[in-house]
Protein backbone atom coordinates (compact mmCIF):
# COMPACT_ATOMS: atom_id res chain seq x y z
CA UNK A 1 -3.03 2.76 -16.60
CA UNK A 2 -4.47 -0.59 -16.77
CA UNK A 3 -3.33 -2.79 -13.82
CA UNK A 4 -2.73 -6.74 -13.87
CA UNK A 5 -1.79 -9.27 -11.44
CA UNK A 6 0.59 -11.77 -11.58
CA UNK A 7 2.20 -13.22 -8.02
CA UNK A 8 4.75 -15.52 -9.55
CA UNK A 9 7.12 -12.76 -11.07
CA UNK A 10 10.09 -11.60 -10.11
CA UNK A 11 12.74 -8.99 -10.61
CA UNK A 12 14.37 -10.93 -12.70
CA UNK A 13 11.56 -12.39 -14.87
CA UNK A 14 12.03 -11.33 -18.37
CA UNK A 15 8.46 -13.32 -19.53
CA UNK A 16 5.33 -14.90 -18.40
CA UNK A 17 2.92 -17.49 -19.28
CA UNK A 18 -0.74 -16.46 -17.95
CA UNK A 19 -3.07 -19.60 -17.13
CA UNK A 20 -5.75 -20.61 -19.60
CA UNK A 21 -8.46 -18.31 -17.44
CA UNK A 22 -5.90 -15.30 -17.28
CA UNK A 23 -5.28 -15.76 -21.14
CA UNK A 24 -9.03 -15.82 -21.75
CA UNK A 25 -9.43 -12.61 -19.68
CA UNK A 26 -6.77 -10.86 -21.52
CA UNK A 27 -7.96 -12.15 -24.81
CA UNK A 28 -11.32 -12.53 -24.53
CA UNK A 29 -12.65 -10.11 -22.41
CA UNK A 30 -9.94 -7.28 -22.65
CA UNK A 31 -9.61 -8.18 -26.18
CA UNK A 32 -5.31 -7.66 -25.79
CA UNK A 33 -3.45 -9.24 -28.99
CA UNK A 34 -0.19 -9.80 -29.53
CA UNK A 35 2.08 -6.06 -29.69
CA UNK A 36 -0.15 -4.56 -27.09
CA UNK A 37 1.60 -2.82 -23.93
CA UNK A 38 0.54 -4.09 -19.80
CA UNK A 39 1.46 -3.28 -16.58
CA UNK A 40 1.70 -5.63 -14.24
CA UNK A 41 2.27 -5.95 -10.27
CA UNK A 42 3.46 -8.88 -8.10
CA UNK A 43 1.25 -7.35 -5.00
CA UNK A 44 4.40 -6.54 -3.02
CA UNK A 45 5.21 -3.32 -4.41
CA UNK A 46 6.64 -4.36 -7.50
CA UNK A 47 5.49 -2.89 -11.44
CA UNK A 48 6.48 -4.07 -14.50
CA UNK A 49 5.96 -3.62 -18.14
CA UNK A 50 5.18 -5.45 -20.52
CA UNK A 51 4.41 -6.75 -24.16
CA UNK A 52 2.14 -9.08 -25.13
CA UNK A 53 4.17 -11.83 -27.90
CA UNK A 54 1.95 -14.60 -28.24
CA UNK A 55 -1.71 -15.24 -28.02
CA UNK A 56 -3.45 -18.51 -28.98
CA UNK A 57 -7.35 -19.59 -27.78
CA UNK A 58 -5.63 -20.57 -24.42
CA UNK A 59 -2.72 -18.86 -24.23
CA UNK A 60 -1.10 -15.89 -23.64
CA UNK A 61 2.75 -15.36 -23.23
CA UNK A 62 4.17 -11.70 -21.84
CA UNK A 63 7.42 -10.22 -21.94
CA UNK A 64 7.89 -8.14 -19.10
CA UNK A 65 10.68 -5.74 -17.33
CA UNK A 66 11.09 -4.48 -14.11
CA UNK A 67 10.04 -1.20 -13.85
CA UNK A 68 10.15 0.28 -10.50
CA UNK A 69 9.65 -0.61 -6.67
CA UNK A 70 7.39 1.20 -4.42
CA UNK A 71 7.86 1.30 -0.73
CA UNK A 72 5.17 0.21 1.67
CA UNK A 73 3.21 2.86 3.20
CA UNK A 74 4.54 4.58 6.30
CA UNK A 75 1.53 3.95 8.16
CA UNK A 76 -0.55 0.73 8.05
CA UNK A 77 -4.40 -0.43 8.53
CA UNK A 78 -5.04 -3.89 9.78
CA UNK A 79 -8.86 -3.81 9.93
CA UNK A 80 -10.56 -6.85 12.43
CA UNK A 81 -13.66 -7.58 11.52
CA UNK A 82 -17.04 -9.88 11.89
CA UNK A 83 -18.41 -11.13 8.39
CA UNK A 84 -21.47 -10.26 8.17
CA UNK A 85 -24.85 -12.21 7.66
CA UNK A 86 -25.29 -10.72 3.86
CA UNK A 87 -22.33 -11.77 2.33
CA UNK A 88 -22.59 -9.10 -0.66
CA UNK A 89 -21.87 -6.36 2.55
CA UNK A 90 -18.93 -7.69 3.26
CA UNK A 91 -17.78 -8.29 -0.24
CA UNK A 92 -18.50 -4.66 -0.29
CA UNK A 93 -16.59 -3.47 2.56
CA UNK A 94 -13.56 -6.25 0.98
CA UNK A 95 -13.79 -4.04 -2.15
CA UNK A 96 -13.70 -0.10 -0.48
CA UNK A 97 -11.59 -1.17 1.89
CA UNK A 98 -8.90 -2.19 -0.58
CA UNK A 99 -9.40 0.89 -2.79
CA UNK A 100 -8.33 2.91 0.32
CA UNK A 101 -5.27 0.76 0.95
CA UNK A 102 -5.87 -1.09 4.07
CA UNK A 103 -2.95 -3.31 4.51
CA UNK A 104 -4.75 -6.29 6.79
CA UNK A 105 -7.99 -8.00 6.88
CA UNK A 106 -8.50 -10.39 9.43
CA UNK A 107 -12.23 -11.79 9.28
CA UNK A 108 -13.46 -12.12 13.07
CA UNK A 109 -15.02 -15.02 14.68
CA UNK A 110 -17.38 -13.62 17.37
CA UNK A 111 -19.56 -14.75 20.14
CA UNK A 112 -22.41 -13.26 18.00
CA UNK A 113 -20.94 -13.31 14.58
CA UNK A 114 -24.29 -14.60 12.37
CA UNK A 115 -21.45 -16.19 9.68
CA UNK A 116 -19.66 -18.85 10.75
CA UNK A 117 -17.85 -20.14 7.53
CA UNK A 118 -16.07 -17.47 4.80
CA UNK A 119 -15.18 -18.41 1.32
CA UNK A 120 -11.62 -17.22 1.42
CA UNK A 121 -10.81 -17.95 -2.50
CA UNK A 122 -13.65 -15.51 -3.36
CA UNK A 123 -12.60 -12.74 -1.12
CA UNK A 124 -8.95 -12.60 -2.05
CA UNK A 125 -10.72 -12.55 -5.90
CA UNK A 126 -12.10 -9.20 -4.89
CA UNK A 127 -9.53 -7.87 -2.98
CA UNK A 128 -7.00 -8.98 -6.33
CA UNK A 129 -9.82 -6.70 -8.99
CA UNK A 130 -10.47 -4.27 -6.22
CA UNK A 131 -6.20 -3.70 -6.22
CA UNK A 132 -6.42 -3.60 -9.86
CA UNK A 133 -8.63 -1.21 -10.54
CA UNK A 134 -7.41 1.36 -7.74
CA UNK A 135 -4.25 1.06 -9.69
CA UNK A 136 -2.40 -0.15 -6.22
CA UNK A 137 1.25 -2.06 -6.27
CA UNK A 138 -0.07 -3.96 -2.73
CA UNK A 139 -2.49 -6.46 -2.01
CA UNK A 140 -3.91 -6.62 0.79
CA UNK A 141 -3.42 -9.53 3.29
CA UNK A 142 -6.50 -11.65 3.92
CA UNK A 143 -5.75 -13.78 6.77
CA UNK A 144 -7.85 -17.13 7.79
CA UNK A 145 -11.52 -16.62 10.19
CA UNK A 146 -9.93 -15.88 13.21
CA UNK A 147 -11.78 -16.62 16.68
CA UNK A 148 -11.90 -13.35 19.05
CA UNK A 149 -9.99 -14.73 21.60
CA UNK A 150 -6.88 -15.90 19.50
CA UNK A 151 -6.74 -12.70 17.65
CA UNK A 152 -6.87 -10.66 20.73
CA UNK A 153 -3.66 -12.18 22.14
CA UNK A 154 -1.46 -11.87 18.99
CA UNK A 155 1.42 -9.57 18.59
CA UNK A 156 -0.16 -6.24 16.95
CA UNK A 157 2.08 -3.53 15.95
CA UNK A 158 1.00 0.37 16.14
CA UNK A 159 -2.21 1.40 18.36
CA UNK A 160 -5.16 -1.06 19.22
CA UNK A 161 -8.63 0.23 18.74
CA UNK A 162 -12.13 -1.86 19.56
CA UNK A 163 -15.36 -0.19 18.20
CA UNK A 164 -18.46 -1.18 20.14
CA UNK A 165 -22.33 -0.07 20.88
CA UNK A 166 -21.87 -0.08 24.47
CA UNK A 167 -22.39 3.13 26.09
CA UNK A 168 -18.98 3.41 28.09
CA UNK A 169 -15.94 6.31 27.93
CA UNK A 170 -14.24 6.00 24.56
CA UNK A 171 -11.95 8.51 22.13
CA UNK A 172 -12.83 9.53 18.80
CA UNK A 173 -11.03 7.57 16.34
CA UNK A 174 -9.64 11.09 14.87
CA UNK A 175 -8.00 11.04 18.11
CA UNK A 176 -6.49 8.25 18.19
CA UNK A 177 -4.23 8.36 15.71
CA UNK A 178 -1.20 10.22 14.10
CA UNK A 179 0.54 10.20 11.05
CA UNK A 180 2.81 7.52 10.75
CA UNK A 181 1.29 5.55 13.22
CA UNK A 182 -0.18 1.72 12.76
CA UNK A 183 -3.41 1.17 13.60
CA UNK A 184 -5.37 -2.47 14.64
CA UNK A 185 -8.96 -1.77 14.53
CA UNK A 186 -11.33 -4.56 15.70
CA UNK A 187 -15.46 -4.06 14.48
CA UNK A 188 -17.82 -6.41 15.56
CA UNK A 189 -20.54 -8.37 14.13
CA UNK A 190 -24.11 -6.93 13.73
CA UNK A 191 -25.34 -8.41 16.84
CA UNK A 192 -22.10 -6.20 18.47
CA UNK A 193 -19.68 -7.63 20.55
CA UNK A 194 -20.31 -9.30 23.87
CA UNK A 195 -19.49 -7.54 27.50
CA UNK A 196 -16.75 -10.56 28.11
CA UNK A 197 -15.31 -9.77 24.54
CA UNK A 198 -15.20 -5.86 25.26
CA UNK A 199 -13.47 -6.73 28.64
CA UNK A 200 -11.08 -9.02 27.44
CA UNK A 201 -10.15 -6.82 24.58
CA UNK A 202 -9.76 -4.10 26.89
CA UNK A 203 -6.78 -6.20 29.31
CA UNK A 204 -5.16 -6.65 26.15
CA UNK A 205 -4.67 -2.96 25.61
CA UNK A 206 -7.42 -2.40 23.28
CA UNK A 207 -8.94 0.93 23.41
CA UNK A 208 -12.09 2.01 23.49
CA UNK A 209 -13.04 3.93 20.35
CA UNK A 210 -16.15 6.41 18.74
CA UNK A 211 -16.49 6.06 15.17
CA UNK A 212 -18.92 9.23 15.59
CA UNK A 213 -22.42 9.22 17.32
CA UNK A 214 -24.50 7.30 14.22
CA UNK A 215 -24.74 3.66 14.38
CA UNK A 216 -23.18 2.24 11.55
CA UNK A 217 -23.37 -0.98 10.06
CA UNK A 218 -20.66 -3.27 10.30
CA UNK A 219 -19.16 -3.15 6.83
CA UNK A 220 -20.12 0.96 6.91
CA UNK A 221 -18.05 1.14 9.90
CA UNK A 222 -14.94 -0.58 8.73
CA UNK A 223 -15.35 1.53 5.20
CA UNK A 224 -14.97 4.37 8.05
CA UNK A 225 -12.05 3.32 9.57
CA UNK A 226 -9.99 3.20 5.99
CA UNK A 227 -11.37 6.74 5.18
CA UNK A 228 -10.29 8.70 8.74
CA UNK A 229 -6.88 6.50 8.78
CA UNK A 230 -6.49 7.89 5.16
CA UNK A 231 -7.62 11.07 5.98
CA UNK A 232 -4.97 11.39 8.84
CA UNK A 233 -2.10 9.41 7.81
CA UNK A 234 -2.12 11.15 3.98
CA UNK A 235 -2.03 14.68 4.79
């Protein structure tokens, strides 16, 4: 099945008008014409089908039907972490992590994050072909750069895990989870996080956690996290 994305549809729509860069995708690139079959998704669960009825050089109208709701997962990633310094890494991790159906992304400003500024329309661009082609109903959420010490204080649902380089006591991630169970994981940047960033993480019930004894990079760690979560929480 070949996957579209179109957020402004409902349940009830009945037909749909893409924009001139949509309708040059479809036409174009895809090379759809008029009679041809799509599915579509809204991002929240939602597929439809549809039929293409009209294409022009910069324009392409759909009629479309609800076809079925799927419920959210019973167990959800929110993965925190640090862009990093290479932006093609993280648009990397962006990409994996969506194919293995993290639910979150909340990029991280650190004490030694190395990327200060994100381009936010680009990354929800890969996350939207990354849900495409993984043939998922939900896109991901992409929230704003966060600093450390506002994300640490906000109201996180499931268990609260904080991978780090320092040598202290921590559990296997393996360990720390169970199926049907939510799971916040924070990463830091390549420079790691700081000792007063560990320590304040750690008040706010953040828990020490092994993502195995190599050191990983940052975007190979949070590629991690999705595949043990999934690994767990899917069996």
């Amino acid at each position: 099945m070949q996957l579209f994305y179109y957020s402004s549809i409902s349940t009830e729509s009945n037909s749909l008008e893409l924009d001139k860069e949509q309708a040059t995708h479809m036409t174009k690139v895809l090379r759809k014409k008029a009679g041809d079959q799509v599915h579509i998704t809204d991002g929240v669960g939602n597929l439809f089908h549809g039929r293409i009825s009209l294409v022009t050089s910069s324009k392409c109208n759909i009629d479309v039907a609800f076809a079925k709701a799927y419920p959210p997962p019973t167990s959800q990633l929110h993965i925190a972490i640090a862009p990093t310094k290479m932006n093609d890494r993280m648009e990397w991790f962006l990409e994996k992590a969506t194919e293995m159906g993290v639910s979150k992304i909340t990029p991280l400003l650190c004490e030694h994050s190395e990327r200060k500024k994100i381009n936010s329309a680009r990354f929800q661009k890969i996350l939207i072909s990354a849900m495409k082609q993984s043939n998922q109903f939900y896109l991901p959420v992409l929230e704003e750069l966060t600093p450390f010490t506002d994300f640490i204080k906000a109201d996180l649902k499931g268990v609260k895990g904080i991978a780090h380089c320092e040598e202290t006591d921590k559990k296997m991630l393996s360990q720390l989870l169970h199926k049907d169970q939510d799971l916040t994981m924070i990463i830091g940047p390549e420079g790691d996080l700081s000792l007063i960033e560990i320590e304040m993480a750690l008040k706010n019930g953040f828990i020490p956690t092994s993502l195995g004894n190599k050191r990983l990079r940052t975007e190979t760690a949070g590629v991690y996290t999705a595949a043990i979560f999934n690994s767990i929480t899917e069996s």
